[in-house]
N, C-alpha and C. Protein backbone atom coordinates (compact mmCIF):
# COMPACT_ATOMS: atom_id res chain seq x y z
N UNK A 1 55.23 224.26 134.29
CA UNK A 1 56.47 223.52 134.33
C UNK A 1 56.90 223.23 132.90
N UNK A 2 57.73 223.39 132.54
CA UNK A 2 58.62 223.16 131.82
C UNK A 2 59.02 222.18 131.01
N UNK A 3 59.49 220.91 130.44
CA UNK A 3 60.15 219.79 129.81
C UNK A 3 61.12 220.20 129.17
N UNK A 4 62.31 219.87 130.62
CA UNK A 4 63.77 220.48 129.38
C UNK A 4 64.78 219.00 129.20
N UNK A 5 64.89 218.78 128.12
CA UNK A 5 65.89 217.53 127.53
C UNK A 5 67.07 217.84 127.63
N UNK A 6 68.00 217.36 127.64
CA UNK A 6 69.73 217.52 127.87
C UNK A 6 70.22 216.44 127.51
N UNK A 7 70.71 215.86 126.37
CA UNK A 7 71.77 215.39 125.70
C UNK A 7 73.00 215.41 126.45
N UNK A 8 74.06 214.48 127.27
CA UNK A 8 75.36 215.11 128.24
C UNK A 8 76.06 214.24 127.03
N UNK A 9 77.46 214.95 126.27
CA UNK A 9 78.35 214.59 125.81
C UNK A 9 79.13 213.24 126.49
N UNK A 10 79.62 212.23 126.03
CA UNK A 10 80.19 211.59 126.52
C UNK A 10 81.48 212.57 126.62
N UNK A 11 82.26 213.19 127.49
CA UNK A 11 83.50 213.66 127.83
C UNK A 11 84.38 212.61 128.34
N UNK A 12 86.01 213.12 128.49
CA UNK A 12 86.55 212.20 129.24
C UNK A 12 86.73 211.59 130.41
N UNK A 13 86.05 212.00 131.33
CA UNK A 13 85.53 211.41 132.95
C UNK A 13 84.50 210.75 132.72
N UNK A 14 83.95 210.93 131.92
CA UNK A 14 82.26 209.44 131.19
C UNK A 14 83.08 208.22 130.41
N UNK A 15 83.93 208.54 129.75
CA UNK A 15 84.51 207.88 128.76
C UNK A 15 85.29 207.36 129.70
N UNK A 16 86.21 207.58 130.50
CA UNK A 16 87.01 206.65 131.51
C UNK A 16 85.96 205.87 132.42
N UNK A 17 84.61 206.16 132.50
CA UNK A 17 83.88 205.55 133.61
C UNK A 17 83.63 204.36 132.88
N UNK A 18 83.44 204.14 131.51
CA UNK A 18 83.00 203.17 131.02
C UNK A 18 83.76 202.47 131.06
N UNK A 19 85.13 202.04 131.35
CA UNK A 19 85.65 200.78 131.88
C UNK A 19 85.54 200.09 133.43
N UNK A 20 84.66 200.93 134.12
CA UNK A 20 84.27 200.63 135.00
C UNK A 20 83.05 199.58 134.94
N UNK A 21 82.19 199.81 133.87
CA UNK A 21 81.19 199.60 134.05
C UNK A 21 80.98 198.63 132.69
N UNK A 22 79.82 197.46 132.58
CA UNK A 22 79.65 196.53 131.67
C UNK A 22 79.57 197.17 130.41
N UNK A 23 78.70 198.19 130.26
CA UNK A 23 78.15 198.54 129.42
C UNK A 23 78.56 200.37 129.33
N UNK A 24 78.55 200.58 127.69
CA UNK A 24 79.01 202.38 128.03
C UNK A 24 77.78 202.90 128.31
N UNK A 25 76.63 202.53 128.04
CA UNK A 25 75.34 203.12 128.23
C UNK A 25 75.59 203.49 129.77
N UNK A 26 75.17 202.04 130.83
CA UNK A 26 75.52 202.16 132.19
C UNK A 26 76.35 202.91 132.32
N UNK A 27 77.62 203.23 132.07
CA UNK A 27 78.84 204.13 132.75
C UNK A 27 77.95 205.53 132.35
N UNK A 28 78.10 205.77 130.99
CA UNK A 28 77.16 207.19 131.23
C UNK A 28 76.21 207.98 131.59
N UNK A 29 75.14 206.60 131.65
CA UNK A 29 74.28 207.14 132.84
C UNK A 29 74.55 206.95 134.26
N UNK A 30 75.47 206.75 134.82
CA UNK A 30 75.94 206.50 136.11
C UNK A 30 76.49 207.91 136.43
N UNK A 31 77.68 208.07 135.19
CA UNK A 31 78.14 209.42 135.39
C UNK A 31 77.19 210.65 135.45
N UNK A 32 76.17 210.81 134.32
CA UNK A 32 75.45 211.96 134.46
C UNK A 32 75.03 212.09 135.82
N UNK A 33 74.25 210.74 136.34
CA UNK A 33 73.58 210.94 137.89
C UNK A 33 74.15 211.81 138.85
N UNK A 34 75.74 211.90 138.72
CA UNK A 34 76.89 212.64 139.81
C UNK A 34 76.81 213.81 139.91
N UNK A 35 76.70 214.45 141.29
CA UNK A 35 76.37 215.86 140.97
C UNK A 35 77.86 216.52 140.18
N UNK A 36 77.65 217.62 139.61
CA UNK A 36 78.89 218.45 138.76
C UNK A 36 78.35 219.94 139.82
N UNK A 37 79.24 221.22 139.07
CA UNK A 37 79.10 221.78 139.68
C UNK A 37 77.89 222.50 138.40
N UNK A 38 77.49 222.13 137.51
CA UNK A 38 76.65 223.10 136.96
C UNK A 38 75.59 222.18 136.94
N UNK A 39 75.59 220.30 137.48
CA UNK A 39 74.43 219.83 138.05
C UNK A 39 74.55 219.56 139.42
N UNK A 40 74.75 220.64 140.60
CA UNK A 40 74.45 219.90 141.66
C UNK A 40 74.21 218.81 142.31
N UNK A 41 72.82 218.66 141.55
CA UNK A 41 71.65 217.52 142.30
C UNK A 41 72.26 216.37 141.23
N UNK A 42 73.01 216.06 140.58
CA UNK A 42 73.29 214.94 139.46
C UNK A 42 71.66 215.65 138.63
N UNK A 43 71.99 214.64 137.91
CA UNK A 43 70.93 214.15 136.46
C UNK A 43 69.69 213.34 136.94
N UNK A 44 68.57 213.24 136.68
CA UNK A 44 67.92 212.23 136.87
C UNK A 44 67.86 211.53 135.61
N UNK A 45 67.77 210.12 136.31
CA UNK A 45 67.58 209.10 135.12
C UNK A 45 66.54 208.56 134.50
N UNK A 46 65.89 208.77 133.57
CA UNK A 46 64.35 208.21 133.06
C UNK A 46 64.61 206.87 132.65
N UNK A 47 63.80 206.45 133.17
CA UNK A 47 64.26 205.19 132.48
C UNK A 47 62.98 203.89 132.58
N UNK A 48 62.67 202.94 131.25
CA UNK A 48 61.69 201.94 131.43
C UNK A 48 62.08 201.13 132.61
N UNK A 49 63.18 200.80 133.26
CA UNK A 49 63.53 199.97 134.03
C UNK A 49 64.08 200.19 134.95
N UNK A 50 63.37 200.95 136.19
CA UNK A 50 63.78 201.14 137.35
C UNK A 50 64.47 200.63 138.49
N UNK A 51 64.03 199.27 137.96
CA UNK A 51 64.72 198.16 139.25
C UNK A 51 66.28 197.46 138.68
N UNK A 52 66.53 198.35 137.50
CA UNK A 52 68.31 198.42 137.15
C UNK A 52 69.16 198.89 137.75
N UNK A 53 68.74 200.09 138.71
CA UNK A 53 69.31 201.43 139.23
C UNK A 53 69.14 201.24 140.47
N UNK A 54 68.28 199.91 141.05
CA UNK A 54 68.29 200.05 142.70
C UNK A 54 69.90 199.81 143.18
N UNK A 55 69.61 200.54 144.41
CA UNK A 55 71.24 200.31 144.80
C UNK A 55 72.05 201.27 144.47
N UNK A 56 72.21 202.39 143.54
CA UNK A 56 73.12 202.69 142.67
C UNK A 56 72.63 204.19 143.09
N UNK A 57 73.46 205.24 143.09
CA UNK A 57 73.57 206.39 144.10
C UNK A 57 73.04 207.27 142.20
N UNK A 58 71.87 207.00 142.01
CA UNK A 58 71.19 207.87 141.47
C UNK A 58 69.67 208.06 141.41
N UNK A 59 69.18 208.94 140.89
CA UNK A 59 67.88 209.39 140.90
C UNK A 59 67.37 208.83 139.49
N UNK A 60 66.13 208.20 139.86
CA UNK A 60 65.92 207.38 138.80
C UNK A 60 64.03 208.41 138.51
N UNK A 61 63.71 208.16 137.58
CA UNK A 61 62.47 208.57 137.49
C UNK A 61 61.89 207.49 136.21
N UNK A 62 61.27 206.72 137.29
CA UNK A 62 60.67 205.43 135.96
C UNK A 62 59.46 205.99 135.37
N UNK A 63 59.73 204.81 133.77
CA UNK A 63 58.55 205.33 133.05
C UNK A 63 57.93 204.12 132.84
N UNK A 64 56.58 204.34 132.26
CA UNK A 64 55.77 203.12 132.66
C UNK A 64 55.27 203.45 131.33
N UNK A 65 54.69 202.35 130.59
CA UNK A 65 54.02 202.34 129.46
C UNK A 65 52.41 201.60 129.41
């Protein structure tokens, strides 16, 4: 298996999400989660803090230290 990283540009459908949302961090990771058509499945989200994302129509993959 593999470890592939992906950097997603903030574009302008991320950049409009962030007035949705408190924070631009949150809006962009909200947006990546969405499937596109060259991500299907959305993005998964890594993240130290899993119980940020309950509720929230993405795939989270917590990290633990």
């Amino acid at each position: 298996m593999t470890d592939l990283h992906i950097v997603l540009a903030l574009d302008l459908p991320a950049a409009l999400a962030v007035a949705k949302q408190q924070t631009r961090a949150t809006a962009h990771s909200s947006h990546a989660a969405q499937p596109t058509p060259d991500r299907p499945d959305g993005a998964v989200l890594a993240t130290t803090a899993p119980e940020r994302w309950k509720g929230q129509q993405a795939r989270v993959l917590g990290l633990s230290f």
